[in-house]
PDB file of N, CA and C in Angstrom:
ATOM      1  N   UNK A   1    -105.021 -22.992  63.383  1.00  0.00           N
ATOM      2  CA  UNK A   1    -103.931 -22.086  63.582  1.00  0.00           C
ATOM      3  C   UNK A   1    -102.604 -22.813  63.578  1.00  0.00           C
ATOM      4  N   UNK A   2    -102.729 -24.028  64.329  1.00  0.00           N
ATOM      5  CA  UNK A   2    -101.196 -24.707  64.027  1.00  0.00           C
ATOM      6  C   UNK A   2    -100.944 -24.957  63.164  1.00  0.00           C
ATOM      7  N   UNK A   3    -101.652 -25.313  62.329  1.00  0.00           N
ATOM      8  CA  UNK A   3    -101.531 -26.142  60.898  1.00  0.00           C
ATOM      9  C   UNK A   3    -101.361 -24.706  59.725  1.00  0.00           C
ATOM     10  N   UNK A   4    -101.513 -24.076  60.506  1.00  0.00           N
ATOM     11  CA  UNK A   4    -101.243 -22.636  59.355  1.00  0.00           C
ATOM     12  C   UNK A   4     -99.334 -22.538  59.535  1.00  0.00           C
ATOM     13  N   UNK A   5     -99.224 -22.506  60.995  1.00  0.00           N
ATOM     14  CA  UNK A   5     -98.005 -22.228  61.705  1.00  0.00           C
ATOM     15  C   UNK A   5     -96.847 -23.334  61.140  1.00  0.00           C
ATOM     16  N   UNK A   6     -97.389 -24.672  61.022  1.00  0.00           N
ATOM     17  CA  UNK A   6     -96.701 -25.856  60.573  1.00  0.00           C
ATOM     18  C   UNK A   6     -96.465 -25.639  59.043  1.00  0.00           C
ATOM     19  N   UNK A   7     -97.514 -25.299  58.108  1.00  0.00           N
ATOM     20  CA  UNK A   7     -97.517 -24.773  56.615  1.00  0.00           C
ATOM     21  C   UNK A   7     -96.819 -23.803  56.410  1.00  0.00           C
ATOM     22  N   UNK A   8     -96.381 -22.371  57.186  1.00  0.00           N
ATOM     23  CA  UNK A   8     -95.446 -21.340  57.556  1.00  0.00           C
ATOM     24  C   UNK A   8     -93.836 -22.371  57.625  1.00  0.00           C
ATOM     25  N   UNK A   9     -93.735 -23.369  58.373  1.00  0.00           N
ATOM     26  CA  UNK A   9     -92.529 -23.256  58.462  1.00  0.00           C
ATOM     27  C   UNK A   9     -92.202 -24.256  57.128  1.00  0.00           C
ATOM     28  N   UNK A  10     -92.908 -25.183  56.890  1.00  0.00           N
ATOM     29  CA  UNK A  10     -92.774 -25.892  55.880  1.00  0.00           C
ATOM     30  C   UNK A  10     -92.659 -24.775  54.662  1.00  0.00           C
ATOM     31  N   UNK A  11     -93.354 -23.796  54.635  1.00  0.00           N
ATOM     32  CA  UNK A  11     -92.417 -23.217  53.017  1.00  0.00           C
ATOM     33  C   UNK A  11     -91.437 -22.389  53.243  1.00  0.00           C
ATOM     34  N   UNK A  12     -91.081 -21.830  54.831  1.00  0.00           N
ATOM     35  CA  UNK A  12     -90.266 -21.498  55.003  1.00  0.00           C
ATOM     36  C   UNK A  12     -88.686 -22.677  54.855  1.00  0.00           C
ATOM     37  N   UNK A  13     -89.056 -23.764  55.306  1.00  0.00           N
ATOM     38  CA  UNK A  13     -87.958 -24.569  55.233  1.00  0.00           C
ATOM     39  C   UNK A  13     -87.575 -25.004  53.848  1.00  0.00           C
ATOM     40  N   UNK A  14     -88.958 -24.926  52.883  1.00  0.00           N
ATOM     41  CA  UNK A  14     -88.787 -25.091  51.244  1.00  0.00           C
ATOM     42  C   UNK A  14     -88.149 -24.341  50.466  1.00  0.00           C
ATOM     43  N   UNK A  15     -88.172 -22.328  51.280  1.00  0.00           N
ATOM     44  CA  UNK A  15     -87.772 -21.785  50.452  1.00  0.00           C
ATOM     45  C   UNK A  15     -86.275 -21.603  50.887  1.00  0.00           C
ATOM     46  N   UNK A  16     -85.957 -21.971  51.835  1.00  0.00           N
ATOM     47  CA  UNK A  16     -84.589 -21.944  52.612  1.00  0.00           C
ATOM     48  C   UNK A  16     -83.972 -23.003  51.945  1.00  0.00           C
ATOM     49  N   UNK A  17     -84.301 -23.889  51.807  1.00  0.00           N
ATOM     50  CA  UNK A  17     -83.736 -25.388  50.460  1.00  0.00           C
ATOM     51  C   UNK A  17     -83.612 -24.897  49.376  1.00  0.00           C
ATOM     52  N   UNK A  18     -84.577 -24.396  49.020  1.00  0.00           N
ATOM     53  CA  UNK A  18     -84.338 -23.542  48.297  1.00  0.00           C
ATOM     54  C   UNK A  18     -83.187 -22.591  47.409  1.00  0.00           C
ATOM     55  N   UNK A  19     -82.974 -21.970  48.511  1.00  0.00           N
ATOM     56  CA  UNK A  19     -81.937 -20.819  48.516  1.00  0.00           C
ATOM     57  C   UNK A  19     -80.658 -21.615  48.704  1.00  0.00           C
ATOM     58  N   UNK A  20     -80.839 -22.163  49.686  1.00  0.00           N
ATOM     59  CA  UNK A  20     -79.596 -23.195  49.610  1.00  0.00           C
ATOM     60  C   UNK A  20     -79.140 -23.924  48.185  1.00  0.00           C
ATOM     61  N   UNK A  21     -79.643 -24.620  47.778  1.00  0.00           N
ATOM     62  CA  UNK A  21     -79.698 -24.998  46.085  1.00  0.00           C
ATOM     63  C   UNK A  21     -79.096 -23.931  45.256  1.00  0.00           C
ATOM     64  N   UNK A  22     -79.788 -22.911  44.995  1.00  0.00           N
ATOM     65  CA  UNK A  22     -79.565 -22.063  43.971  1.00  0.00           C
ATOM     66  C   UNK A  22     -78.127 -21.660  44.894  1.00  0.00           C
ATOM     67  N   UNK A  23     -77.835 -21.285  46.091  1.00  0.00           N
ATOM     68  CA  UNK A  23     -76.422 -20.925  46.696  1.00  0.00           C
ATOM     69  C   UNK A  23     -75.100 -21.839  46.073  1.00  0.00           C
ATOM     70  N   UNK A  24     -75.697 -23.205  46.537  1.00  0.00           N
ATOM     71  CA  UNK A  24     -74.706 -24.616  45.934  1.00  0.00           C
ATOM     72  C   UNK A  24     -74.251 -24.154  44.082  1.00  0.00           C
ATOM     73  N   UNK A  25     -75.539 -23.733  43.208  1.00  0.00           N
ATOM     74  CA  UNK A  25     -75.221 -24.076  42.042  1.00  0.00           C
ATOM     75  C   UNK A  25     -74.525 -22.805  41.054  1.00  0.00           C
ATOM     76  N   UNK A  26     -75.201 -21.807  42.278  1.00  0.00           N
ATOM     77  CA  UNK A  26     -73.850 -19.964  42.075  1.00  0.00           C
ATOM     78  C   UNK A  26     -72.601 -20.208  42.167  1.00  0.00           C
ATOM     79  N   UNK A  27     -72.529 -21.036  43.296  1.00  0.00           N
ATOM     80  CA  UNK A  27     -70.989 -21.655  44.043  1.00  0.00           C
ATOM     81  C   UNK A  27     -70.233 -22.190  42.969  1.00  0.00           C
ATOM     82  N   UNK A  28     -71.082 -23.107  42.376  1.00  0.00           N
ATOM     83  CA  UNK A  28     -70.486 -24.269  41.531  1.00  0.00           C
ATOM     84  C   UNK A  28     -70.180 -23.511  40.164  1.00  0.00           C
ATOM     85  N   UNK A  29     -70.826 -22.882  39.243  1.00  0.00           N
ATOM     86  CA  UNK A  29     -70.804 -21.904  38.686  1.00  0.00           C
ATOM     87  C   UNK A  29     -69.514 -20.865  38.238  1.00  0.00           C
ATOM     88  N   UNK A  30     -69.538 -20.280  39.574  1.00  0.00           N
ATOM     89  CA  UNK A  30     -68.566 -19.357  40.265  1.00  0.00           C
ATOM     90  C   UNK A  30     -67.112 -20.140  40.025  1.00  0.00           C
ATOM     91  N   UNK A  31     -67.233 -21.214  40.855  1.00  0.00           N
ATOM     92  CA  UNK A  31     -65.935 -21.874  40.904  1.00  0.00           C
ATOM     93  C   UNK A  31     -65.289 -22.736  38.994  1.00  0.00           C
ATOM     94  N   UNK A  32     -66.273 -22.993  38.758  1.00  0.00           N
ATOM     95  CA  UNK A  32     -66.193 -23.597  37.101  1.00  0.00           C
ATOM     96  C   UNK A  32     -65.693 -22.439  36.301  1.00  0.00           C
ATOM     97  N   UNK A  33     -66.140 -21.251  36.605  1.00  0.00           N
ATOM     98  CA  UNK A  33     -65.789 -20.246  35.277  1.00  0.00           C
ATOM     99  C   UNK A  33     -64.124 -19.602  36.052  1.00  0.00           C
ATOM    100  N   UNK A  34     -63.874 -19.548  38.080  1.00  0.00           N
ATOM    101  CA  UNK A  34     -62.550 -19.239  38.273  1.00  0.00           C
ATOM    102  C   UNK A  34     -61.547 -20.373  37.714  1.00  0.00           C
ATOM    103  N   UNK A  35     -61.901 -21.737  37.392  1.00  0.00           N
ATOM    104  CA  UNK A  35     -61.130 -22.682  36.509  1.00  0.00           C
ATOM    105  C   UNK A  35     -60.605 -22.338  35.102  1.00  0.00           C
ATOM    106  N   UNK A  36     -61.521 -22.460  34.324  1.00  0.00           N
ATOM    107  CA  UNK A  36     -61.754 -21.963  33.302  1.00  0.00           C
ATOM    108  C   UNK A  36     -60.830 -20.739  33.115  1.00  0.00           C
ATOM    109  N   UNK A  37     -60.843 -19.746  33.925  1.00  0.00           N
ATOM    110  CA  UNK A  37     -60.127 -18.435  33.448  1.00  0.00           C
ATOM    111  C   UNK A  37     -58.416 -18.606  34.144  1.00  0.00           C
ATOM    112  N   UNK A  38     -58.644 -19.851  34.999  1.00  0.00           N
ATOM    113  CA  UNK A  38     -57.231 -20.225  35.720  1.00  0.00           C
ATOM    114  C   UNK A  38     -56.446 -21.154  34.561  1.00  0.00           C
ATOM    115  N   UNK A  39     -57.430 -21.740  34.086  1.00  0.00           N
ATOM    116  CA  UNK A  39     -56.702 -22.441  32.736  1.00  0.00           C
ATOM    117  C   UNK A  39     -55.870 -21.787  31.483  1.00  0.00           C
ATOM    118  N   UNK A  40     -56.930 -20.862  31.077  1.00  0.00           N
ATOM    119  CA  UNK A  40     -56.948 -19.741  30.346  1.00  0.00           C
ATOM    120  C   UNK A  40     -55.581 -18.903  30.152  1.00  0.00           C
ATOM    121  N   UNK A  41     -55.271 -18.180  31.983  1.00  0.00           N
ATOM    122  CA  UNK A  41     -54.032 -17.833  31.920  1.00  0.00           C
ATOM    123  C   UNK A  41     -53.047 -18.644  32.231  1.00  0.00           C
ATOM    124  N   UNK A  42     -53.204 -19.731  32.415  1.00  0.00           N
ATOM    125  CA  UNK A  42     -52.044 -20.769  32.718  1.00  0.00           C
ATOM    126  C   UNK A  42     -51.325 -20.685  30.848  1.00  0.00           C
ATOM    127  N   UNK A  43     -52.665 -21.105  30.108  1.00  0.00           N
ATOM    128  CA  UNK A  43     -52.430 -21.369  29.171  1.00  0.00           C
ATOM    129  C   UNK A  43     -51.059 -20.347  28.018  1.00  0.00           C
ATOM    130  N   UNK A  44     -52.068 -18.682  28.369  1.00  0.00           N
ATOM    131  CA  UNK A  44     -51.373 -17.568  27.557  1.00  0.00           C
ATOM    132  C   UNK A  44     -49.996 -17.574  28.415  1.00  0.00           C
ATOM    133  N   UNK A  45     -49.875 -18.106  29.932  1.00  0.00           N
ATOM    134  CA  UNK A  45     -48.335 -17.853  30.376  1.00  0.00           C
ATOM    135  C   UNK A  45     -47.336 -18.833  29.478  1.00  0.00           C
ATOM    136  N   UNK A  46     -47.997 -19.837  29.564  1.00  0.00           N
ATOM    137  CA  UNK A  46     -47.070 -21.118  28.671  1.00  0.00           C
ATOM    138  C   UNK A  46     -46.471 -20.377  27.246  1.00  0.00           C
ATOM    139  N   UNK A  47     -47.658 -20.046  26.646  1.00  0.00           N
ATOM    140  CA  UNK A  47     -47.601 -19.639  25.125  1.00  0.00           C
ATOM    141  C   UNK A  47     -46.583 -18.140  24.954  1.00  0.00           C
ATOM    142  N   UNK A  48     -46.867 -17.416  26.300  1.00  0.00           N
ATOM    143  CA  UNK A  48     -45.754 -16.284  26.388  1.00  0.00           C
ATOM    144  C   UNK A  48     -44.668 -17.011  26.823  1.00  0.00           C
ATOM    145  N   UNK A  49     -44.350 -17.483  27.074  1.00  0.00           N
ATOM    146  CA  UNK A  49     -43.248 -18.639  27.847  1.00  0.00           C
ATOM    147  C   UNK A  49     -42.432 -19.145  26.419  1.00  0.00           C
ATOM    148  N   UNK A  50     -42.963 -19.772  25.451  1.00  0.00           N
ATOM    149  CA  UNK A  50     -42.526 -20.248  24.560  1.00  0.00           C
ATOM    150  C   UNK A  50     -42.152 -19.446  23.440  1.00  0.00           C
ATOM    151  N   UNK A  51     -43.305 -18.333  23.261  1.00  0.00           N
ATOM    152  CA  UNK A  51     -42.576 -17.397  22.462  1.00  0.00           C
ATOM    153  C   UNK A  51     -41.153 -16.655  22.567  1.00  0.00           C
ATOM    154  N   UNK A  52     -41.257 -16.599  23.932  1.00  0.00           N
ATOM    155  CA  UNK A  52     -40.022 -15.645  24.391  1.00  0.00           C
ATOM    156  C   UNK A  52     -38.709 -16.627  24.213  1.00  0.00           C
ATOM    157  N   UNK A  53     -39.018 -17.918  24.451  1.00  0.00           N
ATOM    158  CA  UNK A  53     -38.337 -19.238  24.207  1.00  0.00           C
ATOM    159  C   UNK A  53     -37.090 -19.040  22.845  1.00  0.00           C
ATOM    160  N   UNK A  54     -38.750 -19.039  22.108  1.00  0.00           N
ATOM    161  CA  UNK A  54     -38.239 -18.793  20.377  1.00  0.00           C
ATOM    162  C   UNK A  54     -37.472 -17.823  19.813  1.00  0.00           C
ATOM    163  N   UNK A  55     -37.946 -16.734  20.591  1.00  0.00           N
ATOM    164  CA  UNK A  55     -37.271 -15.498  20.425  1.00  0.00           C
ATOM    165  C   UNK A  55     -35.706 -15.659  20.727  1.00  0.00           C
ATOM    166  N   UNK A  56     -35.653 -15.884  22.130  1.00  0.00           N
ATOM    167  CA  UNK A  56     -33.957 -16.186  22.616  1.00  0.00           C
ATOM    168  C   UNK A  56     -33.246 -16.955  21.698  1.00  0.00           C
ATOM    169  N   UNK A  57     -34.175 -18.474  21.291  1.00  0.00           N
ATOM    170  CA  UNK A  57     -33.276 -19.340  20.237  1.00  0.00           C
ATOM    171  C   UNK A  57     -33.043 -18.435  18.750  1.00  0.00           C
ATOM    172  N   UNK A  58     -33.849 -18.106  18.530  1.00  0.00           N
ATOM    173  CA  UNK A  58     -33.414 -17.416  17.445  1.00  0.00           C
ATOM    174  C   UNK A  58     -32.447 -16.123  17.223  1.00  0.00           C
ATOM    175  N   UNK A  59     -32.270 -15.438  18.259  1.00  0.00           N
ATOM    176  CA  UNK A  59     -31.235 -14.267  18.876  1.00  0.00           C
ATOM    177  C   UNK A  59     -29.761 -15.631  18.956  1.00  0.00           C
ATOM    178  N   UNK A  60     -30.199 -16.346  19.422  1.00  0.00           N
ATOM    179  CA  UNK A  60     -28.956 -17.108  19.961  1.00  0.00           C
ATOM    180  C   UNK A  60     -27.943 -17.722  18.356  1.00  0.00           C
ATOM    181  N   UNK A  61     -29.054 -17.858  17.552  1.00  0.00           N
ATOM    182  CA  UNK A  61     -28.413 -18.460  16.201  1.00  0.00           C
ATOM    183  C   UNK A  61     -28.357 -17.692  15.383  1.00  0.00           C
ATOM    184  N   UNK A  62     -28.724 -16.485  15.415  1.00  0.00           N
ATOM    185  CA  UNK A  62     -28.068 -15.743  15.027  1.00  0.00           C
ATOM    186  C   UNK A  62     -26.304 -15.124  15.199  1.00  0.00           C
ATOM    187  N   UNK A  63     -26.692 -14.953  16.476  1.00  0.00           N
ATOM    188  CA  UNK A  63     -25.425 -14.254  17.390  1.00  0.00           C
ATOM    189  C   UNK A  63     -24.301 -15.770  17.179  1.00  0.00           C
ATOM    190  N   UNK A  64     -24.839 -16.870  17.024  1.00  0.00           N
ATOM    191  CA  UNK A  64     -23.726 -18.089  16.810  1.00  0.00           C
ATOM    192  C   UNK A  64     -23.589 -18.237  15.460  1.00  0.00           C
ATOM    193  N   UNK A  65     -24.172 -17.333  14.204  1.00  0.00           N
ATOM    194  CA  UNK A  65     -23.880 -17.438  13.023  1.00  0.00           C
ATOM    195  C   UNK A  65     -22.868 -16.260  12.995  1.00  0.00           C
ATOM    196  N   UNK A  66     -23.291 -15.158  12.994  1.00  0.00           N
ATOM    197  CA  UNK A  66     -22.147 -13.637  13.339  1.00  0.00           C
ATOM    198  C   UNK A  66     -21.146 -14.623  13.737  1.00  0.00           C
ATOM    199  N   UNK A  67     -21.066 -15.250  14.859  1.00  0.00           N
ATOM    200  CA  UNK A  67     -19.562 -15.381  15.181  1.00  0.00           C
ATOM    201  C   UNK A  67     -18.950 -16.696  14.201  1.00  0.00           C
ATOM    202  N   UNK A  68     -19.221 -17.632  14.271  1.00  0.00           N
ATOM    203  CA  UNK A  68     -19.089 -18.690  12.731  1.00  0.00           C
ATOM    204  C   UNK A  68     -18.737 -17.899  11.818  1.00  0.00           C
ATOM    205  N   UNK A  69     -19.164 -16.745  11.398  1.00  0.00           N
ATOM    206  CA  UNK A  69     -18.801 -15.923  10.112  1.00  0.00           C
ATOM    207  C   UNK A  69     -17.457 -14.987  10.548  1.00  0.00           C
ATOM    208  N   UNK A  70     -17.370 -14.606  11.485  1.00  0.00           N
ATOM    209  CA  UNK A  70     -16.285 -13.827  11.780  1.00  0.00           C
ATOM    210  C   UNK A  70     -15.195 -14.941  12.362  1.00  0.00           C
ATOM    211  N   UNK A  71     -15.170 -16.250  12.530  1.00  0.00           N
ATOM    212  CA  UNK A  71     -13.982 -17.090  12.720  1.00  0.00           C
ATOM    213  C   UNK A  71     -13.651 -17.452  11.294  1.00  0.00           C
ATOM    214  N   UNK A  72     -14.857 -17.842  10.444  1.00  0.00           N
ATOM    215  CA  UNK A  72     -14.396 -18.258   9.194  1.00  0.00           C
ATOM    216  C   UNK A  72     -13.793 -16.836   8.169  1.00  0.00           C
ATOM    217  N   UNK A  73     -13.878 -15.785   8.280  1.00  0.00           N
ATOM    218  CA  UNK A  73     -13.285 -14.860   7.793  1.00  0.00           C
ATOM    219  C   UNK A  73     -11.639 -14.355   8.955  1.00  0.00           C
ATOM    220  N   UNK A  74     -11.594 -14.556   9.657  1.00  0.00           N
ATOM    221  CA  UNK A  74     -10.279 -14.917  10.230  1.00  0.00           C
ATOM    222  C   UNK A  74      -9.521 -15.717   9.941  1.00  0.00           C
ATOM    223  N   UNK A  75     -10.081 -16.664   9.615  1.00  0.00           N
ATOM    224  CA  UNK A  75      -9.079 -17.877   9.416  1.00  0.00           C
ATOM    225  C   UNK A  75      -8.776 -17.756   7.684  1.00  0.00           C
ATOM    226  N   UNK A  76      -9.920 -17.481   7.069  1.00  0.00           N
ATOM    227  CA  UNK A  76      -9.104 -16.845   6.321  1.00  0.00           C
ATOM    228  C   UNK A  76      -8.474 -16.194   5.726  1.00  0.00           C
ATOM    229  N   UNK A  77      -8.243 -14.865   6.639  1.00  0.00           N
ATOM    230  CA  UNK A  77      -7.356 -14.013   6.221  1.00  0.00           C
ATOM    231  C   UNK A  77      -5.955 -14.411   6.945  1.00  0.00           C
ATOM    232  N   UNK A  78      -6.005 -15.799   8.145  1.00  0.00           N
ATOM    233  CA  UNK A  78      -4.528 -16.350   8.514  1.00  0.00           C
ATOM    234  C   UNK A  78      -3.689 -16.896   7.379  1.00  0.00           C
ATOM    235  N   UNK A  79      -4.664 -17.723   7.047  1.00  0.00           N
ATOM    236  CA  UNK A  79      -4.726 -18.890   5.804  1.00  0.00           C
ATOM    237  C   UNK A  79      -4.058 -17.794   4.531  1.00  0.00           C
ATOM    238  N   UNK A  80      -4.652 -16.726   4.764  1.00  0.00           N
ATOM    239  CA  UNK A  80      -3.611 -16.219   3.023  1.00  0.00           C
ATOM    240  C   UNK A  80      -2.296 -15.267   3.526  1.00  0.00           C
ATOM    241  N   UNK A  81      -2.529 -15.046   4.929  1.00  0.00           N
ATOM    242  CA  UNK A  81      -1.100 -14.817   5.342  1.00  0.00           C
ATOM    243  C   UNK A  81      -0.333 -15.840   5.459  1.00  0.00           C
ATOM    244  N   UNK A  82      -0.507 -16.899   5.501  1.00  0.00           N
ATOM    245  CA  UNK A  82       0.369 -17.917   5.868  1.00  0.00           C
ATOM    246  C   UNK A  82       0.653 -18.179   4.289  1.00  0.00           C
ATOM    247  N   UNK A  83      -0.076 -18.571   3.262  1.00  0.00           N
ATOM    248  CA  UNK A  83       0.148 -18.442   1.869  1.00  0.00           C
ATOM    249  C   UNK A  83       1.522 -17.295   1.280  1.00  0.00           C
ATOM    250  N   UNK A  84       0.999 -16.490   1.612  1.00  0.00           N
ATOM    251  CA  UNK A  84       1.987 -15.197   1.490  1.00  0.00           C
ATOM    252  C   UNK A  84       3.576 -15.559   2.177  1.00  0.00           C
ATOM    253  N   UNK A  85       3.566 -15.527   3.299  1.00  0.00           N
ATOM    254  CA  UNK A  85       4.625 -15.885   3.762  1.00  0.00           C
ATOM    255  C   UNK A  85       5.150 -17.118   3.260  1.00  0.00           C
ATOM    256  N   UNK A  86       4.759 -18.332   2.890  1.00  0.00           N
ATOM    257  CA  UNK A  86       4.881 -19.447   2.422  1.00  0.00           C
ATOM    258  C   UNK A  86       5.785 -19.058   0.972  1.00  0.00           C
ATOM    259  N   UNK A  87       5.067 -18.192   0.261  1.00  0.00           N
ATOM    260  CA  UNK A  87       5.183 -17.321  -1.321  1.00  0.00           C
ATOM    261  C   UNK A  87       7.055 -17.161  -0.904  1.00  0.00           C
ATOM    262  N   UNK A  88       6.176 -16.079  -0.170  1.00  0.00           N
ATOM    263  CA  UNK A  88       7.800 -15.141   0.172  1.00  0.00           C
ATOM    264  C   UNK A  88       8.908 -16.370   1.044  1.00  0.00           C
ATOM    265  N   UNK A  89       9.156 -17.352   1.624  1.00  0.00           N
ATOM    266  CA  UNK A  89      10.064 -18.362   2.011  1.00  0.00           C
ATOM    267  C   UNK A  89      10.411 -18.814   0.570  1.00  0.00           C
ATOM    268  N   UNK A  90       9.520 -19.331  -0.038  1.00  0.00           N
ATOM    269  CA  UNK A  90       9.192 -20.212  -1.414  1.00  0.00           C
ATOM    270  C   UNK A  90      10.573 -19.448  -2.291  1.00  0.00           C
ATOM    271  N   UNK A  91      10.626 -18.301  -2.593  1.00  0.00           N
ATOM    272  CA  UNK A  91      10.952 -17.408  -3.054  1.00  0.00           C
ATOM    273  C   UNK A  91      12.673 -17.218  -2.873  1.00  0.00           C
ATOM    274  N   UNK A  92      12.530 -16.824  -1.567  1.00  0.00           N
ATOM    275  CA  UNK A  92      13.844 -17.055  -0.373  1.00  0.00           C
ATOM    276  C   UNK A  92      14.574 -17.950  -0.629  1.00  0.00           C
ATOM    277  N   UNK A  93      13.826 -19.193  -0.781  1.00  0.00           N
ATOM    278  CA  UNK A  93      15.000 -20.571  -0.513  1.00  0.00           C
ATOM    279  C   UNK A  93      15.387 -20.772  -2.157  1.00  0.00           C
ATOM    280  N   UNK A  94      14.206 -20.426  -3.343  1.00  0.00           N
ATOM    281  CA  UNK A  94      14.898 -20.747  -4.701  1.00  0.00           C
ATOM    282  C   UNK A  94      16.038 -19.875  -4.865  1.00  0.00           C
ATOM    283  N   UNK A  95      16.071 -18.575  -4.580  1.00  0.00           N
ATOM    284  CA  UNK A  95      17.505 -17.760  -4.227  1.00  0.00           C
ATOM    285  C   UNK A  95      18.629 -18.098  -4.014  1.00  0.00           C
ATOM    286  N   UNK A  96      17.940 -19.101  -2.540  1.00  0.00           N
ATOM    287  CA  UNK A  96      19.409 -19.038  -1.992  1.00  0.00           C
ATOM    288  C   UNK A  96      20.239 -20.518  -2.624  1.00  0.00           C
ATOM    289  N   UNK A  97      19.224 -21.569  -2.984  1.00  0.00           N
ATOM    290  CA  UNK A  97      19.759 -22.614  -4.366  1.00  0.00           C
ATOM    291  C   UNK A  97      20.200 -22.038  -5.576  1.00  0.00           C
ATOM    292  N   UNK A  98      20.085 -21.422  -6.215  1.00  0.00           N
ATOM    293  CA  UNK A  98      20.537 -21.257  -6.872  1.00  0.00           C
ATOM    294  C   UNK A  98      21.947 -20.360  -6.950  1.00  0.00           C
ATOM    295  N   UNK A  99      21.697 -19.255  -6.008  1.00  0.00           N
ATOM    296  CA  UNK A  99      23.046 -18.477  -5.309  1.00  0.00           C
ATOM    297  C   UNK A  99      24.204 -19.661  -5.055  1.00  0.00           C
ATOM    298  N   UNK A 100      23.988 -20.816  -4.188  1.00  0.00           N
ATOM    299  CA  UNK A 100      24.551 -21.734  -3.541  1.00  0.00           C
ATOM    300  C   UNK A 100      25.091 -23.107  -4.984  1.00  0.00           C
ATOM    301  N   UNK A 101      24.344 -22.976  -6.165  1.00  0.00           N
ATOM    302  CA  UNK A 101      24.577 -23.316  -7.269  1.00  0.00           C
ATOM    303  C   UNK A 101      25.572 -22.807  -8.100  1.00  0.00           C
ATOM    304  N   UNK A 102      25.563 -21.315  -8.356  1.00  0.00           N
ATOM    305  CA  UNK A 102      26.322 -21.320  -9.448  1.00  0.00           C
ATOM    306  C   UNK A 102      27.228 -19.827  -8.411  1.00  0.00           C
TER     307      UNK A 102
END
């Protein structure tokens, strides 16, 4: 009878090791695949991170070409007013030489 009682706890303590084991390797498991999916979205945040990155730089060089294009079309419409006026002085002063000539 003891030796039944002693064989009782011995597979009781085997299957409790048991369970323990397979507990450890659910655990381990468990925790490997919450990595894995922690990587995962680390990863798609980066990659949304950078897209949006790209996006801004490219909004940005744009919006710094628009304005490059609208200084260089200012300047030269100064540039042919100043021509013009230049024309019209040009004009003015052969007048007034020659008035002052004869």
């Amino acid at each position: 009878m003891i030796e039944k009682t002693i064989q009782a706890v011995k597979d009781a303590e085997a299957k409790a090791d048991d369970i323990l084991r397979q507990a450890d390797e659910k655990a381990a498991e468990v925790l490997a695949e919450a990595n894995r999916k922690a990587d995962e979205l680390k990863q798609d945040a980066a990659d949304e991170a950078k897209l949006k990155a790209l996006q801004q730089l490219e909004a940005a060089k744009t919006e710094a070409k628009e304005g490059e294009d609208a200084f260089d079309a200012e300047t030269t419409r100064q540039v042919e007013a100043l021509k013009e006026a230049a024309k019209q002085k040009e004009t003015q002063a052969v007048e007034l030489i020659l008035k002052e000539l004869f």
